[in-house]
Protein backbone atom coordinates (compact mmCIF):
# COMPACT_ATOMS: atom_id res chain seq x y z
CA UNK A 1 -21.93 -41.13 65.59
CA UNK A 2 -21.08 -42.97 68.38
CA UNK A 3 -18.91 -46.12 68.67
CA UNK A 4 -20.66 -49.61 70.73
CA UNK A 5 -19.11 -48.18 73.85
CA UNK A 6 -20.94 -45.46 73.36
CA UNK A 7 -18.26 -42.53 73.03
CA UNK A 8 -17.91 -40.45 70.75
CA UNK A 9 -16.41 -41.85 67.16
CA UNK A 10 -14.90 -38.05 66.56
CA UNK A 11 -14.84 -35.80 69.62
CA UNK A 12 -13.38 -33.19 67.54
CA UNK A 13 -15.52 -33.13 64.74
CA UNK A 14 -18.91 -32.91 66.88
CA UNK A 15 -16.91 -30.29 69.15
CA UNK A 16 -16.25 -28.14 65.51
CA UNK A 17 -20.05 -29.48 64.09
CA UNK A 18 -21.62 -28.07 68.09
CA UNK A 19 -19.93 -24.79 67.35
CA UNK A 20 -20.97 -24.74 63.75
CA UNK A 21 -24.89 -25.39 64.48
CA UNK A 22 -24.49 -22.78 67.27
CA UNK A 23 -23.14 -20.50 65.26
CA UNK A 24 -26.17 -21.03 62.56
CA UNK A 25 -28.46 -20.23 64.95
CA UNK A 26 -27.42 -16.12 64.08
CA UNK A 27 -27.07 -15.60 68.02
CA UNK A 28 -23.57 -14.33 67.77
CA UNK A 29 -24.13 -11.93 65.10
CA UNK A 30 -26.30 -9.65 67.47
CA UNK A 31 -24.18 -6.93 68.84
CA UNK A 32 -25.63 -7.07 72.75
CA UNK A 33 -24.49 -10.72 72.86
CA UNK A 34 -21.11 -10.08 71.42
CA UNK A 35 -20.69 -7.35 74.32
CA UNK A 36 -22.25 -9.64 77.09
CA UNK A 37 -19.89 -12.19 76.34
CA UNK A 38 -17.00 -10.07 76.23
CA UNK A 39 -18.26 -8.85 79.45
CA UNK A 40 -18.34 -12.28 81.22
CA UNK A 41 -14.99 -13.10 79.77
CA UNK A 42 -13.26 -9.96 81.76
CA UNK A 43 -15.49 -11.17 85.02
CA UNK A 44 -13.82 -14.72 84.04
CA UNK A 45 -10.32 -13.56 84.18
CA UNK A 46 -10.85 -11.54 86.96
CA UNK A 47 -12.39 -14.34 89.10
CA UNK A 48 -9.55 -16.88 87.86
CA UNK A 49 -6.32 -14.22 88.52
CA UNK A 50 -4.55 -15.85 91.21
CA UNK A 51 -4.81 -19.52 89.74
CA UNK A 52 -3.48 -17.92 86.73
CA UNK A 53 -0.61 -16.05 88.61
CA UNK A 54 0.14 -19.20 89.76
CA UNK A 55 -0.17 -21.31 86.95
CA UNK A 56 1.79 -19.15 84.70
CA UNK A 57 4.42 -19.05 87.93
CA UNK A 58 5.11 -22.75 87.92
CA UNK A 59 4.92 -22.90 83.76
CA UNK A 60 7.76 -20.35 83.17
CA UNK A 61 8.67 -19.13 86.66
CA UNK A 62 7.36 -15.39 85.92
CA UNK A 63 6.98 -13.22 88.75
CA UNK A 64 3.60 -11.81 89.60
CA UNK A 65 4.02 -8.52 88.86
CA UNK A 66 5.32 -9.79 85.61
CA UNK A 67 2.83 -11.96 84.40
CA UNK A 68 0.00 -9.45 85.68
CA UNK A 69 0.90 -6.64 83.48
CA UNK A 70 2.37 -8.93 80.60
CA UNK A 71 -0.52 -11.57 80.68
CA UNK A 72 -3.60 -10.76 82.53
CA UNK A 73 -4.03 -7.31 82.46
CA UNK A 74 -3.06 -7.03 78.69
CA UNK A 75 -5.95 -9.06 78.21
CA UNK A 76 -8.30 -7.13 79.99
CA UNK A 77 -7.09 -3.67 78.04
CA UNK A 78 -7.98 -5.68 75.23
CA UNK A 79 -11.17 -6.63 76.26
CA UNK A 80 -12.14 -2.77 77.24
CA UNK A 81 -10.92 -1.40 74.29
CA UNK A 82 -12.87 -3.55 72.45
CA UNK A 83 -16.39 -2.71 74.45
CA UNK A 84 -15.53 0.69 74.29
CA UNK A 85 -14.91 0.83 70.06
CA UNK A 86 -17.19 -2.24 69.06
CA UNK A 87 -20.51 -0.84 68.19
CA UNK A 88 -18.07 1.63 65.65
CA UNK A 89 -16.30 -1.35 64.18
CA UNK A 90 -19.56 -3.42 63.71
CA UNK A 91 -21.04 -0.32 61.70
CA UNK A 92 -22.11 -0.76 57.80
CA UNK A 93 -20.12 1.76 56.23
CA UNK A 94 -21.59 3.28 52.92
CA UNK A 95 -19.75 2.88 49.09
CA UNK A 96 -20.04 4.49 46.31
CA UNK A 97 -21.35 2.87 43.41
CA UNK A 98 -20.46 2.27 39.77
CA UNK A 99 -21.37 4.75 37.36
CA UNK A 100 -23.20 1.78 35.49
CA UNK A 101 -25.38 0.94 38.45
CA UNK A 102 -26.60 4.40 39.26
CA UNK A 103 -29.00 5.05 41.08
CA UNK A 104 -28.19 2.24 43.68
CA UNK A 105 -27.00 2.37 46.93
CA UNK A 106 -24.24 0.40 48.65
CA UNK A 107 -22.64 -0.49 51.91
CA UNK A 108 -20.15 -2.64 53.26
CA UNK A 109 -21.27 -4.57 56.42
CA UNK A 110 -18.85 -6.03 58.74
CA UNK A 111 -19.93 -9.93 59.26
CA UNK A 112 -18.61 -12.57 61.46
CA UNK A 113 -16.37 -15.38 59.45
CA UNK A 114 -18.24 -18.35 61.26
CA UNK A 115 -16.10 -20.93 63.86
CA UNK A 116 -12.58 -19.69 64.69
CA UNK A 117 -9.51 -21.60 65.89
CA UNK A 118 -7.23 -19.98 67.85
CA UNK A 119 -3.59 -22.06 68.48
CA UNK A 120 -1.60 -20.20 71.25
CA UNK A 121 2.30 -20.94 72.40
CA UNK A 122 4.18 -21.40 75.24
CA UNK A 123 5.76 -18.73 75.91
CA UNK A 124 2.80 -16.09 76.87
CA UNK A 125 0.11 -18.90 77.68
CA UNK A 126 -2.79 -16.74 78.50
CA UNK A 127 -2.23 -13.44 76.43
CA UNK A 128 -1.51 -14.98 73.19
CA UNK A 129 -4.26 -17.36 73.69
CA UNK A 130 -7.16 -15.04 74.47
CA UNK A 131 -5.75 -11.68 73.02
CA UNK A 132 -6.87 -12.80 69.82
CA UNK A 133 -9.82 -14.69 71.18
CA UNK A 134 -11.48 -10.94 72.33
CA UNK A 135 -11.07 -10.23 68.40
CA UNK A 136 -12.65 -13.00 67.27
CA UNK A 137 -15.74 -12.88 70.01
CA UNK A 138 -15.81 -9.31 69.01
CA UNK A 139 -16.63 -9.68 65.35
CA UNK A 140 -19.30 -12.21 66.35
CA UNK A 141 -17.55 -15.50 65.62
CA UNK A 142 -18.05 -19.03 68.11
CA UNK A 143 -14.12 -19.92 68.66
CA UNK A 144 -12.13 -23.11 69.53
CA UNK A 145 -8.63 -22.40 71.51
CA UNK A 146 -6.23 -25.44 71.17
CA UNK A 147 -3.07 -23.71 74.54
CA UNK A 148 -0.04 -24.82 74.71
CA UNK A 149 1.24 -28.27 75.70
CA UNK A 150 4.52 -27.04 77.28
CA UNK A 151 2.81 -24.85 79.49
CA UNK A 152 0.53 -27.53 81.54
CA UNK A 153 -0.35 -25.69 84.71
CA UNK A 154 -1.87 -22.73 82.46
CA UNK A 155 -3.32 -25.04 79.95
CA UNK A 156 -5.32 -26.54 82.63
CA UNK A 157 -6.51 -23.18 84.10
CA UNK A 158 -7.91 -21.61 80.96
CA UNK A 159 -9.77 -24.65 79.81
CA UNK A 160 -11.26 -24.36 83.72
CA UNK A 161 -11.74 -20.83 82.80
CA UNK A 162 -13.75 -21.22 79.87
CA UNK A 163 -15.93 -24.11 80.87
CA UNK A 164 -16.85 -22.69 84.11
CA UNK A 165 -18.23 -19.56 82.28
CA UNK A 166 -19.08 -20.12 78.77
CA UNK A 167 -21.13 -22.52 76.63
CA UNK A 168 -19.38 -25.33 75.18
CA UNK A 169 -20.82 -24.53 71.48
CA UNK A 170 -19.56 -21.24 71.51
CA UNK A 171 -16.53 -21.51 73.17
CA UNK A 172 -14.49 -24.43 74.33
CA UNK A 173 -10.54 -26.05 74.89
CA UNK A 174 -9.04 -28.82 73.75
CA UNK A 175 -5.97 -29.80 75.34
CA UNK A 176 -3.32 -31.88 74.03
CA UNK A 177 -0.18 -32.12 72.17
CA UNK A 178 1.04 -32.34 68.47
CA UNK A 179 -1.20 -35.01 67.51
CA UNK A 180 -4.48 -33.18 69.33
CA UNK A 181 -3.15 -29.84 66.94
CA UNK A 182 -2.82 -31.76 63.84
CA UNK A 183 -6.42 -33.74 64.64
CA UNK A 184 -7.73 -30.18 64.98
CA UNK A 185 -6.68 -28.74 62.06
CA UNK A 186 -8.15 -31.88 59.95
CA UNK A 187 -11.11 -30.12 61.06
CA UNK A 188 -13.22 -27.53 58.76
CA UNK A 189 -13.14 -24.19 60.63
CA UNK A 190 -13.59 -20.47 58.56
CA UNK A 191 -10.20 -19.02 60.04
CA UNK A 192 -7.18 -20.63 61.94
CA UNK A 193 -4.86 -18.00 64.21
CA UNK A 194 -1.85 -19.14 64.83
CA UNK A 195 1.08 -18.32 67.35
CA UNK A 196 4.79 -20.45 67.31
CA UNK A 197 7.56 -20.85 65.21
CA UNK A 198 8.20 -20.89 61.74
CA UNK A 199 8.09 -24.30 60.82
CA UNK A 200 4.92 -24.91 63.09
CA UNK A 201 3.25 -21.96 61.03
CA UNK A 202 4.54 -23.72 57.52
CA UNK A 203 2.63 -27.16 58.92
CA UNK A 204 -0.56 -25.09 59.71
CA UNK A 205 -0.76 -23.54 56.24
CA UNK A 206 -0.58 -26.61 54.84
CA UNK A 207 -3.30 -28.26 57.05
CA UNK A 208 -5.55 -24.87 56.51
CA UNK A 209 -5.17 -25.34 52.65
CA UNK A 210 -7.05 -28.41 52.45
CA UNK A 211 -10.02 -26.72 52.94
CA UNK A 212 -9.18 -23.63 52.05
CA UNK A 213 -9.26 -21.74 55.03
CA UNK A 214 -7.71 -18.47 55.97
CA UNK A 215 -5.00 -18.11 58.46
CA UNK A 216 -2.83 -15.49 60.45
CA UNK A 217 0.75 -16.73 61.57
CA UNK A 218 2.26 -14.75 64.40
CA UNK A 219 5.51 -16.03 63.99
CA UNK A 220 8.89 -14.54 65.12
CA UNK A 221 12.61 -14.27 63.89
CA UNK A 222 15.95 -12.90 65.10
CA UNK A 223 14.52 -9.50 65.50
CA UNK A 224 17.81 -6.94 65.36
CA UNK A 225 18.59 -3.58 67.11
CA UNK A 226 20.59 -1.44 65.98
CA UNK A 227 22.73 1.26 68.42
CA UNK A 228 23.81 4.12 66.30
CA UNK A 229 27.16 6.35 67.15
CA UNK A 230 24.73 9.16 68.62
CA UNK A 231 22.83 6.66 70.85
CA UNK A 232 22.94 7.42 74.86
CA UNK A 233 24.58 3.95 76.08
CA UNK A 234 22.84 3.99 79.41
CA UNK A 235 19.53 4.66 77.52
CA UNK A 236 19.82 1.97 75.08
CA UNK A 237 21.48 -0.56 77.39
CA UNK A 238 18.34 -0.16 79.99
CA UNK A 239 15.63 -0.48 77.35
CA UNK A 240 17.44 -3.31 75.48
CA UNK A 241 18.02 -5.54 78.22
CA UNK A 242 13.85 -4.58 80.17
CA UNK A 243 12.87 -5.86 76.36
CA UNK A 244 15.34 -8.72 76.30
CA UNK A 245 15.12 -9.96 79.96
CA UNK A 246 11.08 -10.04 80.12
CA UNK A 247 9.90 -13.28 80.26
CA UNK A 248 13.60 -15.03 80.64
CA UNK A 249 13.96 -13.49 76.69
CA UNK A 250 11.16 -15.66 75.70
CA UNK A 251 9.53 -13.27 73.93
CA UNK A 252 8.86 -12.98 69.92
CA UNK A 253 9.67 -9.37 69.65
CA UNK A 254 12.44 -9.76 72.29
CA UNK A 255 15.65 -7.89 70.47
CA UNK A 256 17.48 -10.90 69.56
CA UNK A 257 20.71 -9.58 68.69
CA UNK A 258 22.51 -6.05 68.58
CA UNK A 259 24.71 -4.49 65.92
CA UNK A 260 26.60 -1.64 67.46
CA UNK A 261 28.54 1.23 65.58
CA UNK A 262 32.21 0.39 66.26
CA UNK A 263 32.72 4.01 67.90
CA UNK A 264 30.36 2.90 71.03
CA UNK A 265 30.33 -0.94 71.29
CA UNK A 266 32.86 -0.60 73.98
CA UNK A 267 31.06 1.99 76.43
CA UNK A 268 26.98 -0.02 75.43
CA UNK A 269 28.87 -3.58 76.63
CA UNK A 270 30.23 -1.51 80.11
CA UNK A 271 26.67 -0.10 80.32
CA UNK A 272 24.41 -3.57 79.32
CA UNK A 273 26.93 -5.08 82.22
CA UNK A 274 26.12 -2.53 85.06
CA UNK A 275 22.31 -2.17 83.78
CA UNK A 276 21.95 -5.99 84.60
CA UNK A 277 23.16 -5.29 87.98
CA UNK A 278 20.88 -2.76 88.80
CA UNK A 279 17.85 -5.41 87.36
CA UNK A 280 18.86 -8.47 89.06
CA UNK A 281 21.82 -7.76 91.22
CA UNK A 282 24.68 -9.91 91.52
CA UNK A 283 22.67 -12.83 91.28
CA UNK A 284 20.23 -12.93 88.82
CA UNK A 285 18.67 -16.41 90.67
CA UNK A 286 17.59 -14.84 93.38
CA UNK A 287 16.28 -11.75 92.03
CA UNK A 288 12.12 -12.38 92.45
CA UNK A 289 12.04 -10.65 89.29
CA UNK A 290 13.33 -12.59 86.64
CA UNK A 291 12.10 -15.79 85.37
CA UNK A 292 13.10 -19.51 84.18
CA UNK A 293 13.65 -21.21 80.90
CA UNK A 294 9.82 -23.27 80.11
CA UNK A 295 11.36 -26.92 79.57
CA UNK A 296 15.11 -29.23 79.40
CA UNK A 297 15.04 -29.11 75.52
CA UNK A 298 15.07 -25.54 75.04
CA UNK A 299 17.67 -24.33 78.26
CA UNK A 300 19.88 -27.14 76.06
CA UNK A 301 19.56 -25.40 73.39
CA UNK A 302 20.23 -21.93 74.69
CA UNK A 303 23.38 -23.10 76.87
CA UNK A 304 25.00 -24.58 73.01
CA UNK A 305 25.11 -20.94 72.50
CA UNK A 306 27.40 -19.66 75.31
CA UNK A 307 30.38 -21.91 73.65
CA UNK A 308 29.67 -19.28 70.17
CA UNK A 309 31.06 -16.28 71.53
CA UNK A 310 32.87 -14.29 74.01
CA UNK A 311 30.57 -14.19 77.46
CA UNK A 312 30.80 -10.18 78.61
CA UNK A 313 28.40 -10.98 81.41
CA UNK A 314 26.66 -13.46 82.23
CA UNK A 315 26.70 -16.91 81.61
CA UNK A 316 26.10 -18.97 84.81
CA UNK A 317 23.33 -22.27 84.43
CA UNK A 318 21.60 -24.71 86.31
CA UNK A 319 19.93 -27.62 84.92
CA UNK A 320 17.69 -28.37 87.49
CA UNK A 321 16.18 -25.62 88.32
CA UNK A 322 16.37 -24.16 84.48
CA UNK A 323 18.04 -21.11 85.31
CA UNK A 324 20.18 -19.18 82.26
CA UNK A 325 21.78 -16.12 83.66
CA UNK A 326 21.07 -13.12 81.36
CA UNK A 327 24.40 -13.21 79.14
CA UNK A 328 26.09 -10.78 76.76
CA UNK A 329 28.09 -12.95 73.96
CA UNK A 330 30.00 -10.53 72.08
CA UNK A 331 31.66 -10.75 68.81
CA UNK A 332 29.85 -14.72 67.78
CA UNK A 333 30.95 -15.53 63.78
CA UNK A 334 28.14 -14.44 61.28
CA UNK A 335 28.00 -18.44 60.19
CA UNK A 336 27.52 -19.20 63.89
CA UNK A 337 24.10 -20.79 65.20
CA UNK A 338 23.81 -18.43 67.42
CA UNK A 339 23.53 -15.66 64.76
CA UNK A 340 21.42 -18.04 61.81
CA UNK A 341 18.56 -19.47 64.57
CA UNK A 342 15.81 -17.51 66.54
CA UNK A 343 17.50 -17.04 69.93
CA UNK A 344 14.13 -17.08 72.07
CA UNK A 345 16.72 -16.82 75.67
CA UNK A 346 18.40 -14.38 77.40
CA UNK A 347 21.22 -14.67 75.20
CA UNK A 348 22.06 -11.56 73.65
CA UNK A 349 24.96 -11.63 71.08
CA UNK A 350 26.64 -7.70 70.03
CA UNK A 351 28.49 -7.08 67.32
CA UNK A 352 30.11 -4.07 66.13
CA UNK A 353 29.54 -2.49 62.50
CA UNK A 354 31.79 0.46 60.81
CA UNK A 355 29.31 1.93 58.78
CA UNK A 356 25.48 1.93 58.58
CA UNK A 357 25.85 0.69 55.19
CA UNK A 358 27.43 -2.28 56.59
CA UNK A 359 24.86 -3.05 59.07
CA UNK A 360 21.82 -2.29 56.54
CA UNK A 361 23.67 -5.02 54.06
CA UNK A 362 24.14 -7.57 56.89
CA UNK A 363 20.71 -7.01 57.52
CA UNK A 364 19.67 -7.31 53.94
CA UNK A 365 21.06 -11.11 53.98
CA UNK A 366 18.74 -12.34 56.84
CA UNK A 367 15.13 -12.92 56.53
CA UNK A 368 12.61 -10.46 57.22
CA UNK A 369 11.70 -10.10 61.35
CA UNK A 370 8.95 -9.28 63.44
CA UNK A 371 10.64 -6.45 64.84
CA UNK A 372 13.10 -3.94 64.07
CA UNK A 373 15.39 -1.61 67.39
CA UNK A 374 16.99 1.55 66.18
CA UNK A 375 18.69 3.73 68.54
CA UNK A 376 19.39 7.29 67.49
CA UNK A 377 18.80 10.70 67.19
CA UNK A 378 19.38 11.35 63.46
CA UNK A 379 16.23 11.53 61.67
CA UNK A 380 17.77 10.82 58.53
CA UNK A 381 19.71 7.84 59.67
CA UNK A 382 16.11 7.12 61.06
CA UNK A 383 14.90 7.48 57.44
CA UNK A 384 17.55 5.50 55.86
CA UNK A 385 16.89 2.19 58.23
CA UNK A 386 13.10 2.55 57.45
CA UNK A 387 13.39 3.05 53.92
CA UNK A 388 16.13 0.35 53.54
CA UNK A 389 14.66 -2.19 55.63
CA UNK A 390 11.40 -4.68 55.62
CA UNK A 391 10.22 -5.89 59.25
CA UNK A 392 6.54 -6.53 60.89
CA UNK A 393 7.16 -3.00 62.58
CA UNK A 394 9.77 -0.92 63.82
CA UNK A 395 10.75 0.60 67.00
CA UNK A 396 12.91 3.38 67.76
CA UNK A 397 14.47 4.52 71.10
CA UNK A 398 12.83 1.51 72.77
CA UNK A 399 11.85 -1.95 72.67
CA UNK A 400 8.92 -3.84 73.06
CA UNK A 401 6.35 -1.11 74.36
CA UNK A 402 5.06 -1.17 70.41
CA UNK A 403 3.27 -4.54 71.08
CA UNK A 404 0.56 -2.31 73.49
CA UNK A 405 -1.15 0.12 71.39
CA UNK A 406 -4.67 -1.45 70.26
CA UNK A 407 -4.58 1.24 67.46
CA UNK A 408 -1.53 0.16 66.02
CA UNK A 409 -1.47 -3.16 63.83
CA UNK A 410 0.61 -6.22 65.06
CA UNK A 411 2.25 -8.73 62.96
CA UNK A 412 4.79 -10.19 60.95
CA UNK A 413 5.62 -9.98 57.06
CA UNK A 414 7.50 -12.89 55.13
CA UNK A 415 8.59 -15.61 57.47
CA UNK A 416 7.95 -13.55 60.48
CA UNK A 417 3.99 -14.18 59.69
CA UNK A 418 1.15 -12.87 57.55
CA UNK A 419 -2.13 -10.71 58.77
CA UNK A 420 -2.07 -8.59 62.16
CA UNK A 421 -4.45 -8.22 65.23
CA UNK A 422 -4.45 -5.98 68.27
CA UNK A 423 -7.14 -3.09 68.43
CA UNK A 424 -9.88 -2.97 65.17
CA UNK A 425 -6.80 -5.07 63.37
CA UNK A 426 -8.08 -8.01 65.86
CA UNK A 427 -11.66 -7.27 65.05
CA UNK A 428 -10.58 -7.34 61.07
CA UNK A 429 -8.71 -9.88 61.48
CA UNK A 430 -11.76 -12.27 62.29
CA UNK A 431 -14.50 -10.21 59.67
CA UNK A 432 -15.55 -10.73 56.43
CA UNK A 433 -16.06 -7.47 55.14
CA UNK A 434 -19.23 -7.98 52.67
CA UNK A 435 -20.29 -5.54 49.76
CA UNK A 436 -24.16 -5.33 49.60
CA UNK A 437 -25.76 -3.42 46.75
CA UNK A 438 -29.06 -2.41 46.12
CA UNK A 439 -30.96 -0.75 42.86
CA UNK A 440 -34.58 -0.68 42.20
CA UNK A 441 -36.37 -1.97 38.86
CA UNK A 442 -36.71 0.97 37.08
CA UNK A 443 -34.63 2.72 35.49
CA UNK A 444 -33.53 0.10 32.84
CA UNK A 445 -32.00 1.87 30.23
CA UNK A 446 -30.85 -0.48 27.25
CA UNK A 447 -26.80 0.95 26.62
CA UNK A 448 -24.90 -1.98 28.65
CA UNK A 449 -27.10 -5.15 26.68
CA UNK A 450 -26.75 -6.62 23.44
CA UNK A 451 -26.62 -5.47 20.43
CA UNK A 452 -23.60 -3.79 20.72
CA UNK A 453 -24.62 0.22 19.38
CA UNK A 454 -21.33 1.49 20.11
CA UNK A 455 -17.62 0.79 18.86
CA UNK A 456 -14.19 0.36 20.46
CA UNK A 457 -13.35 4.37 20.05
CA UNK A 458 -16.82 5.84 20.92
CA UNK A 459 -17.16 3.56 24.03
CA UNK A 460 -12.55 5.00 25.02
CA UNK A 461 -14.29 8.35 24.58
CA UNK A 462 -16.57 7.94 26.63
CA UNK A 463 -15.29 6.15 29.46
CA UNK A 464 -12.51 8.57 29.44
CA UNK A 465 -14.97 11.36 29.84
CA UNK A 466 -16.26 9.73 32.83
CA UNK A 467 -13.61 8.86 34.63
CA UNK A 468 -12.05 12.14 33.84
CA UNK A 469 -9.31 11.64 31.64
């Protein structure tokens, strides 16, 4: 279709029908192209490191070392992992068959869904983006990525990135804002992944429903930790604050708040304050390692926190240069905003709690997150938070290091998302997992067809006898 200028009448639809056509052709589905593409996609991001480094540098301010391991070299463990595991993952995998159907064979074979569309945020540009893209390219699928707006310099780069080395019909960018996202998802595609917010992931659904397509939302929430009585301060203070302070807090399984038992709030705030000396020094803007706030709207909307409790440490701000000091608020009101909205900063509000019972019931009120802190030693007050408690995973005696294992599902439940990725999840994720079987002609035998020989009790009988009963 083409308009009298000659363009295009709908870019995106020809972009999604190219794909589609491509995708027909069946040249995906064989397991030595899957792997060769996966292949040139680690060359890619190896040949394209430094403009990345530098893109994701003057997006979010993250230090090199930083964005490496968070970012680039994520990407490429995923990309290994899946070489190393795919042939495994692709394999048909036998059934067993209804008694009825005997003798027949069956097998489950792992198929690609068709033309994927992969929306990444902000906050990780690259590794949200493409991390799910190696799962999709692994089960065989051609993909669309739509990056993030907000993060310009790195939105440019990967759509560089992927036209430099890949075919447009299999894989291919679109830039843009809102409007490009919801003129995407008008489009027909067999599986939409989505990374954001919550009300983002809501609008997606919605779009995806229209033609029925599948999604995953990797959403977020105010993921909580909680610091048990028995908890080494020091411990807990260091591995809250490397989790909270990554990425200027602008993570989705950053802790985003901490309840404290009452008998070591005290001596956890003492150790969170020296802790973020020893990370940043005494100030935190000219430490090389720690980051900026991505845009004006959101370090507004993290400095209308500092007002909603009492600042521990922390709290300095500059507007121009988007700086937010890492900041301890302690004791904010339960009604406050600070305590009812996603903090996504380096904000980190700690409250005390006299019982565990208290803190399970507080936790109880608030919706379900994609990550869950405990620090203790006491397997059964270990037991009690996991058996009392709903979250997309749980972590204890740490933060964030869950999000690395490839074996180990990732994802949200209830408004923190739906469906997981990482590892064979990521492969999964992508699949449609399709029962084939097979009988031959003979035998025919006449019990299952009308006339009906047997009644109601004879056929109980029997069924019980052969399932066991």
């Amino acid at each position: 279709m083409e308009t009298t200028g000659g363009a295009p009448e709908n870019p995106l639809a020809e972009q999604v029908s190219a794909a589609r056509a491509f995708f027909e052709t069946g040249a995906t589905r064989a397991l030595e192209y899957r792997e060769e593409q996966l292949r040139a996609l680690a060359r890619a991001v190896d040949t394209h490191e430094k403009a990345l480094l530098a893109a994701l540098r003057a997006d979010l301010g993250k230090p090199a070392t930083e964005a490496y391991v968070s970012e680039i070299a994520f990407v490429q463990a995923d990309i290994a992992h899946a070489l190393r595991h795919l042939r495994r993952w692709a394999r048909p995998r036998r059934a067993r068959v209804p008694w009825i159907a005997w003798p027949a064979r069956a097998e489950v074979r792992p198929e690609p869904l068709g033309v994927a569309l992969v929306l990444g945020p902000w906050n990780y540009p690259f590794q949200l983006l493409f991390s799910p893209l190696v799962g999709a390219m692994a089960a065989g699928n051609c993909a669309v990525l739509k990056p993030s707006e907000l993060a310009p310099r790195t939105s440019a780069e990967t759509a560089e990135l992927v036209r430099a080395h890949f075919p447009p019909e299999y894989l291919s960018v679109t830039e843009g804002g809102r409007e490009t996202a919801e003129a995407m998802l008008r489009e027909r595609f067999d599986h939409v992944f989505f990374t954001g917010g919550g009300e983002a992931g809501r609008a997606v659904m919605a779009a995806a429903a229209r033609h029925l397509t599948p999604v995953t939302l990797e959403l977020g929430g105010k993921s909580p930790c909680i610091v048990c009585a028995d908890a080494d301060p020091e411990v807990a203070a260091r591995r809250i604050l490397w989790g909270k302070t990554l990425n200027a807090g602008q993570t989705c399984v950053a802790p985003d708040f901490v309840l404290a038992d009452a008998r070591i709030k005290d001596a956890l705030l003492d150790a969170l304050g020296r802790t973020l000396r020893r990370f940043f020094g005494d100030d935190p803007a000219a430490s090389p390692d720690y980051g900026r706030i991505v845009n004006r709207r959101h370090f507004d909307r993290l400095t209308a926190y500092l007002g909603q409790g009492r600042i521990v440490h922390g709290g300095r701000h500059d507007a121009d240069t988007l700086y937010l000091e890492p900041t301890i608020l302690a004791d904010p009101a339960p009604d406050a905003p600070v305590m009812r909205e996603e903090i996504f900063g380096p904000v980190l509000p700690v409250l005390g709690f006299e019982t565990l019972d208290a803190a399970l019931a507080r936790l109880r009120e608030m919706p379900r997150p994609l990550a869950l802190y405990l620090f203790t030693n006491d397997a059964a007050a270990r037991e009690r938070v996991l058996r009392e408690t709903v979250s997309g995973r749980v972590c204890v005696n740490d933060t964030l290091t869950h999000i690395v294992g490839r074996d180990m599902p990732f994802g949200g439940v209830g408004e923190s998302g739906m469906g997981a990725y990482h590892g064979k999840t990521g492969f999964d994720c992508f699949t449609h997992h399709r029962t084939v079987m097979r009988r031959g002609v003979f035998p025919d035998p006449s019990l299952r067809y009308p006339p009906v020989r047997w009644g109601v009790e004879t056929m109980r009988r029997a069924f019980r006898l052969i399932a066991g009963g």
